[in-house]
C-alpha atoms as a PDB file:
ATOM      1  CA  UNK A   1     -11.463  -7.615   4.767  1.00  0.00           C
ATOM      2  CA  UNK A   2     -11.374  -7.507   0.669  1.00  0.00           C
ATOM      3  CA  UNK A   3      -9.075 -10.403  -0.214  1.00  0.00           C
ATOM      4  CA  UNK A   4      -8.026  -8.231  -3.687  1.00  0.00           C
ATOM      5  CA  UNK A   5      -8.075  -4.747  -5.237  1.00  0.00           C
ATOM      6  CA  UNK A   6      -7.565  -4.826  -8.654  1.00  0.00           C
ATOM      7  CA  UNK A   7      -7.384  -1.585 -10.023  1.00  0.00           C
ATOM      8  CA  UNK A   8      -7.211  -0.502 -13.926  1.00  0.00           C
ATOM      9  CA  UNK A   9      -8.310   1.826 -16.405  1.00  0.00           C
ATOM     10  CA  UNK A  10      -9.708  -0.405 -19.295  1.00  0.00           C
ATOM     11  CA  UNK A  11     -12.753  -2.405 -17.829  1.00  0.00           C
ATOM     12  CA  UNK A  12     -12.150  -5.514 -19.908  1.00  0.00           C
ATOM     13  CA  UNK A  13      -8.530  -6.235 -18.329  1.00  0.00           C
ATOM     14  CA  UNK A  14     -10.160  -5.675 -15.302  1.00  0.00           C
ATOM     15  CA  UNK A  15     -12.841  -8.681 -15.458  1.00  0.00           C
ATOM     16  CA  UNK A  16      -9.730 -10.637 -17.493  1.00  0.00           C
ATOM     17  CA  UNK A  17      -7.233 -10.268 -13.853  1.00  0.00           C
ATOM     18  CA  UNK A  18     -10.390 -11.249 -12.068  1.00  0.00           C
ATOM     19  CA  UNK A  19     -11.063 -13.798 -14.030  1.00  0.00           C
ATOM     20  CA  UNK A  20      -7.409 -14.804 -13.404  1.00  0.00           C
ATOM     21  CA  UNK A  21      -6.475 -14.300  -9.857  1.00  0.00           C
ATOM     22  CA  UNK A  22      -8.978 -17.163  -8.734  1.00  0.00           C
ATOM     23  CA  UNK A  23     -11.281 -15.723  -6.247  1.00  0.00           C
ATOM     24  CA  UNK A  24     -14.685 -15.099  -6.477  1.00  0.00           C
ATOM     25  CA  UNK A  25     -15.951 -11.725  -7.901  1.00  0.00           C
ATOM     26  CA  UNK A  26     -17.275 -11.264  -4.163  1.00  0.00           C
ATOM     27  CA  UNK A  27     -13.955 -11.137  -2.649  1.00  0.00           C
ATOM     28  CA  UNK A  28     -12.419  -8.664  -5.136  1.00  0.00           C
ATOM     29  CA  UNK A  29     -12.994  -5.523  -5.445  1.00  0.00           C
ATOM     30  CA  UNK A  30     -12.040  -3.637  -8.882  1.00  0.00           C
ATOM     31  CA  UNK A  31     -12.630  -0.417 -10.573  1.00  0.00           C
ATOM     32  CA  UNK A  32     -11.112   2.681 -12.329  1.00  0.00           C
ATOM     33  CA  UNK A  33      -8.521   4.486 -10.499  1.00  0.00           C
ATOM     34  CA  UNK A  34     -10.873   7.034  -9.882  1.00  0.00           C
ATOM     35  CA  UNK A  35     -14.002   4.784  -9.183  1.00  0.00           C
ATOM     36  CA  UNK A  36     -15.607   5.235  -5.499  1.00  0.00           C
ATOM     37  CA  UNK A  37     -15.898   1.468  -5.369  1.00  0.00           C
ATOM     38  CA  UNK A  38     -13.017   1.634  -3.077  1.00  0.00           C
ATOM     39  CA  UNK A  39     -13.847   3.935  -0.849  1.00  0.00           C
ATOM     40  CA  UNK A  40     -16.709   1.824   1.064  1.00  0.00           C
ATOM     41  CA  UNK A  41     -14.504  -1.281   0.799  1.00  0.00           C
ATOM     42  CA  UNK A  42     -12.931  -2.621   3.381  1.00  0.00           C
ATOM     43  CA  UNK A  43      -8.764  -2.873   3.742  1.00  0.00           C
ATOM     44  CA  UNK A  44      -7.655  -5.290   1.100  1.00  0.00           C
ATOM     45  CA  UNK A  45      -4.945  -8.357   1.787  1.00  0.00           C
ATOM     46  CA  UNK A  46      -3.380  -7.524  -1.483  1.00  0.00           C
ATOM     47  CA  UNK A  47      -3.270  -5.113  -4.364  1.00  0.00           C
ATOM     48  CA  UNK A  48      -2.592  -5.178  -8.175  1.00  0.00           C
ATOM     49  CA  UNK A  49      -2.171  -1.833  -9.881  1.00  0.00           C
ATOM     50  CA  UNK A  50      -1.833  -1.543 -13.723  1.00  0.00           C
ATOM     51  CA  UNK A  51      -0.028   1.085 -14.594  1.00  0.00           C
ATOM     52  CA  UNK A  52       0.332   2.713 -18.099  1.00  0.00           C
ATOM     53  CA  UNK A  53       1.616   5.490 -19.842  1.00  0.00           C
ATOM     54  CA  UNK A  54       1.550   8.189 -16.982  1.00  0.00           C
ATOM     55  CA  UNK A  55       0.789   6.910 -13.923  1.00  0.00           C
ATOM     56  CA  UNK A  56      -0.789   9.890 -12.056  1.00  0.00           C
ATOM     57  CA  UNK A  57      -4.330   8.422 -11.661  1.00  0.00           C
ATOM     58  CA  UNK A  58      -2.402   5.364  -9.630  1.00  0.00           C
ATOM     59  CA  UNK A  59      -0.353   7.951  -8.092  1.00  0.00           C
ATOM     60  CA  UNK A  60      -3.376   9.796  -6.953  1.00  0.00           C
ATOM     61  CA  UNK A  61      -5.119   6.440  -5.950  1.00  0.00           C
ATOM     62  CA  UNK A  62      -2.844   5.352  -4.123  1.00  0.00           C
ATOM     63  CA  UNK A  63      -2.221   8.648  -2.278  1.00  0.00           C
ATOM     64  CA  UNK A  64      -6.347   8.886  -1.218  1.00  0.00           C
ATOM     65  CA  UNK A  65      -6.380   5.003  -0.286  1.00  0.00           C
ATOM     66  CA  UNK A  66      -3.141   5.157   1.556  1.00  0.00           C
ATOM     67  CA  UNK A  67      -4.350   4.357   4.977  1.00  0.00           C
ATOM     68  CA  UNK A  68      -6.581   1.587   4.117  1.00  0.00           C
ATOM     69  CA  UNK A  69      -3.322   0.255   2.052  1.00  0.00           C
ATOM     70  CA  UNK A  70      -0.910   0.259   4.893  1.00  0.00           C
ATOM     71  CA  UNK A  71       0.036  -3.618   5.055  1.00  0.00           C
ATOM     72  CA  UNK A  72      -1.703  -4.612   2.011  1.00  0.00           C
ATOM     73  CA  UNK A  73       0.844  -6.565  -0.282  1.00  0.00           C
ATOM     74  CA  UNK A  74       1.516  -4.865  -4.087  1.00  0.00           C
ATOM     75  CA  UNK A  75       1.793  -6.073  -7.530  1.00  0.00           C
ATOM     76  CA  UNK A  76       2.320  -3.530 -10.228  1.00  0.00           C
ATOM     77  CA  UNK A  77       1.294  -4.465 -13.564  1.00  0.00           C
ATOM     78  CA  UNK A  78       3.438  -1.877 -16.463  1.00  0.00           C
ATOM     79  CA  UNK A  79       5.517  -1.960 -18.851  1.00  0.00           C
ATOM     80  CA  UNK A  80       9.237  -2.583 -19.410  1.00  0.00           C
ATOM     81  CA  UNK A  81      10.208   1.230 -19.998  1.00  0.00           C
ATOM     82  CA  UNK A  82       8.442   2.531 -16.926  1.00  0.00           C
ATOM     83  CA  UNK A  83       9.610  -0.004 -14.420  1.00  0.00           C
ATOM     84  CA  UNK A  84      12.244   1.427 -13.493  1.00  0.00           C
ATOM     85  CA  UNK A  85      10.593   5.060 -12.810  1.00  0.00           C
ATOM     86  CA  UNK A  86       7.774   2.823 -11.090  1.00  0.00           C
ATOM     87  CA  UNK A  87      10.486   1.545  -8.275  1.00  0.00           C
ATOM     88  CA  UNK A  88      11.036   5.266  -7.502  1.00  0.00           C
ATOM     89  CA  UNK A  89       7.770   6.542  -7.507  1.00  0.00           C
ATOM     90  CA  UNK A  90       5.513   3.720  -5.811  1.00  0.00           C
ATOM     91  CA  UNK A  91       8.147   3.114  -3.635  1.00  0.00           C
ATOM     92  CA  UNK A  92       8.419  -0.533  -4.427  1.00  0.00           C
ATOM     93  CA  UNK A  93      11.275  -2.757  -5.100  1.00  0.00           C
ATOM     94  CA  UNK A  94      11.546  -4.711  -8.672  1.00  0.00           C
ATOM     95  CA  UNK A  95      10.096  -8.208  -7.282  1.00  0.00           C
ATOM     96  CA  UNK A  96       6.927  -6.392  -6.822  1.00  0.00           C
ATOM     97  CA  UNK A  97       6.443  -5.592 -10.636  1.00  0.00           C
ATOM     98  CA  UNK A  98       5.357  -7.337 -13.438  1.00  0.00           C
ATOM     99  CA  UNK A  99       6.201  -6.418 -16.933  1.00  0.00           C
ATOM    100  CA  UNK A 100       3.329  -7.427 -19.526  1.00  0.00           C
ATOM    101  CA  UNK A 101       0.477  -9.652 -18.842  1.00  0.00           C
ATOM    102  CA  UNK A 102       1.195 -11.283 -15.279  1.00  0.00           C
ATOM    103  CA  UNK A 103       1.294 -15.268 -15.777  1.00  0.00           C
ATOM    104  CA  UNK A 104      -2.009 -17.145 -13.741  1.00  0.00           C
ATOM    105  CA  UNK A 105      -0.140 -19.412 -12.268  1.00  0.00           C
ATOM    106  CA  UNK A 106       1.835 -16.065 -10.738  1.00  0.00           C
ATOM    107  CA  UNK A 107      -1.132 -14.125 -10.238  1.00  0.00           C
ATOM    108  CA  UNK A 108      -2.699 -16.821  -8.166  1.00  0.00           C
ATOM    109  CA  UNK A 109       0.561 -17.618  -5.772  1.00  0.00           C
ATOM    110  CA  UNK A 110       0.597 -13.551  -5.181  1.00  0.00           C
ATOM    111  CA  UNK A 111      -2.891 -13.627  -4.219  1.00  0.00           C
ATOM    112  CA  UNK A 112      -2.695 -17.245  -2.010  1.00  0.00           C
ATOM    113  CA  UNK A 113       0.714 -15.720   0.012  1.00  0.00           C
ATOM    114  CA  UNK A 114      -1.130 -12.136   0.123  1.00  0.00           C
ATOM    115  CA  UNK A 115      -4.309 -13.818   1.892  1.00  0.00           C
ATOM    116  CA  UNK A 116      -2.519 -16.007   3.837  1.00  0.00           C
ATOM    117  CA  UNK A 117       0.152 -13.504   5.551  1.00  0.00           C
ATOM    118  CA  UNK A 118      -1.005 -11.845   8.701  1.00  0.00           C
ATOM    119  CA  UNK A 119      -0.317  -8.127   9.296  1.00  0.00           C
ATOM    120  CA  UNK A 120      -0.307  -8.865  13.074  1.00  0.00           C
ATOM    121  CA  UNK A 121       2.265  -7.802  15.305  1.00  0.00           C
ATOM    122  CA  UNK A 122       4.069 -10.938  17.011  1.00  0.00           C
ATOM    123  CA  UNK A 123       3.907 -11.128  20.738  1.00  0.00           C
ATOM    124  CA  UNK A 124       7.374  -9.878  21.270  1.00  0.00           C
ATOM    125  CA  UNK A 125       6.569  -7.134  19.153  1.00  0.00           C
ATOM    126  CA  UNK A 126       3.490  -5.658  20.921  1.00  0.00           C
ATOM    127  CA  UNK A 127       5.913  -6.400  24.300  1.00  0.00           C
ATOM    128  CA  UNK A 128       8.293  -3.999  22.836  1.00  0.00           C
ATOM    129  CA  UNK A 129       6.172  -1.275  21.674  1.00  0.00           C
ATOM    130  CA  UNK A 130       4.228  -1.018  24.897  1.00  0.00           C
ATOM    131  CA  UNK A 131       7.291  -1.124  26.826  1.00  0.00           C
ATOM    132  CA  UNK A 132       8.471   2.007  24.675  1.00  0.00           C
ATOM    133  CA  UNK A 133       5.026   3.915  24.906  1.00  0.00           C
ATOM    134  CA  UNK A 134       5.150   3.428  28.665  1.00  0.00           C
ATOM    135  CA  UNK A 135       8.791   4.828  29.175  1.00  0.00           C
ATOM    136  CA  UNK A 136       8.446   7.595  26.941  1.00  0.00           C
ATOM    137  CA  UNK A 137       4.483   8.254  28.860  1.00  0.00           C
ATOM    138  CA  UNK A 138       6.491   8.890  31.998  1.00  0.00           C
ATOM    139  CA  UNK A 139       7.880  12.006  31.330  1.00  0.00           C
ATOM    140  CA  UNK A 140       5.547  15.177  30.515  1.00  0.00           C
ATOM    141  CA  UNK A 141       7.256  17.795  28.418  1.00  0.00           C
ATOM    142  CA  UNK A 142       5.876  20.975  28.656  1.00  0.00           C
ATOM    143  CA  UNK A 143       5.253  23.669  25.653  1.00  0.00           C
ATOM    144  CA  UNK A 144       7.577  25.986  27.495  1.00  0.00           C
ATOM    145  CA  UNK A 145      10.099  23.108  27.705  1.00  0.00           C
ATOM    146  CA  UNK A 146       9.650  22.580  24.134  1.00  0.00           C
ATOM    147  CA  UNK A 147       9.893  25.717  23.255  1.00  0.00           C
ATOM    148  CA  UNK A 148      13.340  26.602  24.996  1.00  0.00           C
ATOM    149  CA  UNK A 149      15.178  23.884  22.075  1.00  0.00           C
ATOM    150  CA  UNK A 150      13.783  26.017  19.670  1.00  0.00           C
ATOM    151  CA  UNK A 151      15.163  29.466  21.152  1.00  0.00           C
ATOM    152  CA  UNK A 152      18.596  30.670  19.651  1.00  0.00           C
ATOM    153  CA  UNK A 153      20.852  32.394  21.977  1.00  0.00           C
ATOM    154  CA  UNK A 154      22.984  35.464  20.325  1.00  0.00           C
ATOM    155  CA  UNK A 155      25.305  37.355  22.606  1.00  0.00           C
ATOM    156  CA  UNK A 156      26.991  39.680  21.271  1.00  0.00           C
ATOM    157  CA  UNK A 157      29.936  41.691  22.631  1.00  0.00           C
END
């Protein structure tokens, strides 16, 4: 698993939040929103975005990458006037963004929680889910069965 995904337009505040974040440039991997690095990568712990002016390249990124991001922990990166529009639109809440430059010291507790936090389900929650799939695996519904909640009955007199 990729520790970090750092992903930016400009190349040199790219290598400056690597330089920052405190891992080595083996366990991050960082590129243009529209850079392939990503897609042989493996599912990172964590992910910083920097967002500016329009944010359809991240928009787009995110869309393509979404099922090697489920779980991974966010940090957007923008500025004050699109924060706001940036809750909405990632789907994020306002702890997860950082207006201006994000602080080291920051950067490097995001990354240490990110890496450390397991996406595993707890005991009692792989109980629960099996427990659900087995009920619900009991009963076969048929297409004809299905079918008959979709048919609308009109008598008319």
């Amino acid at each position: 698993m990729s520790k970090l995904w750092i992903v930016h337009r400009q190349a040199a505040r790219r290598e400056a939040l690597v330089r920052l974040c405190g891992l080595s440039p083996e366990e991050v991997v960082s590129g243009h929103p529209s850079s392939d690095a990503f897609a042989a990568s493996a599912s990172p712990a964590a992910i910083v975005l920097a967002v500016e002016d329009d944010a359809e390249l991240e928009l787009d990124f995110c869309h393509r990458h979404r099922s090697v991001l489920t779980g991974s922990r966010r940090l957007i990166l923008t500025s004050q006037d699109l924060a706001p529009e940036l809750c909405a639109l990632f789907g994020v809440t306002p702890e997860e963004i950082v207006v201006g430059a994000p602080d080291e010291r920051a950067l490097r507790r995001f990354v240490r929680h990110a890496t450390a936090h397991r996406n595993a389900e707890s005991l009692a929650e792989r109980s629960d889910r099996e427990r659900i799939a087995a009920r619900f695996s009991a009963w076969p519904v048929s297409y004809t069965h299905l079918r008959a909640h979709e048919t609308v009955l009109v008598i008319s007199y």
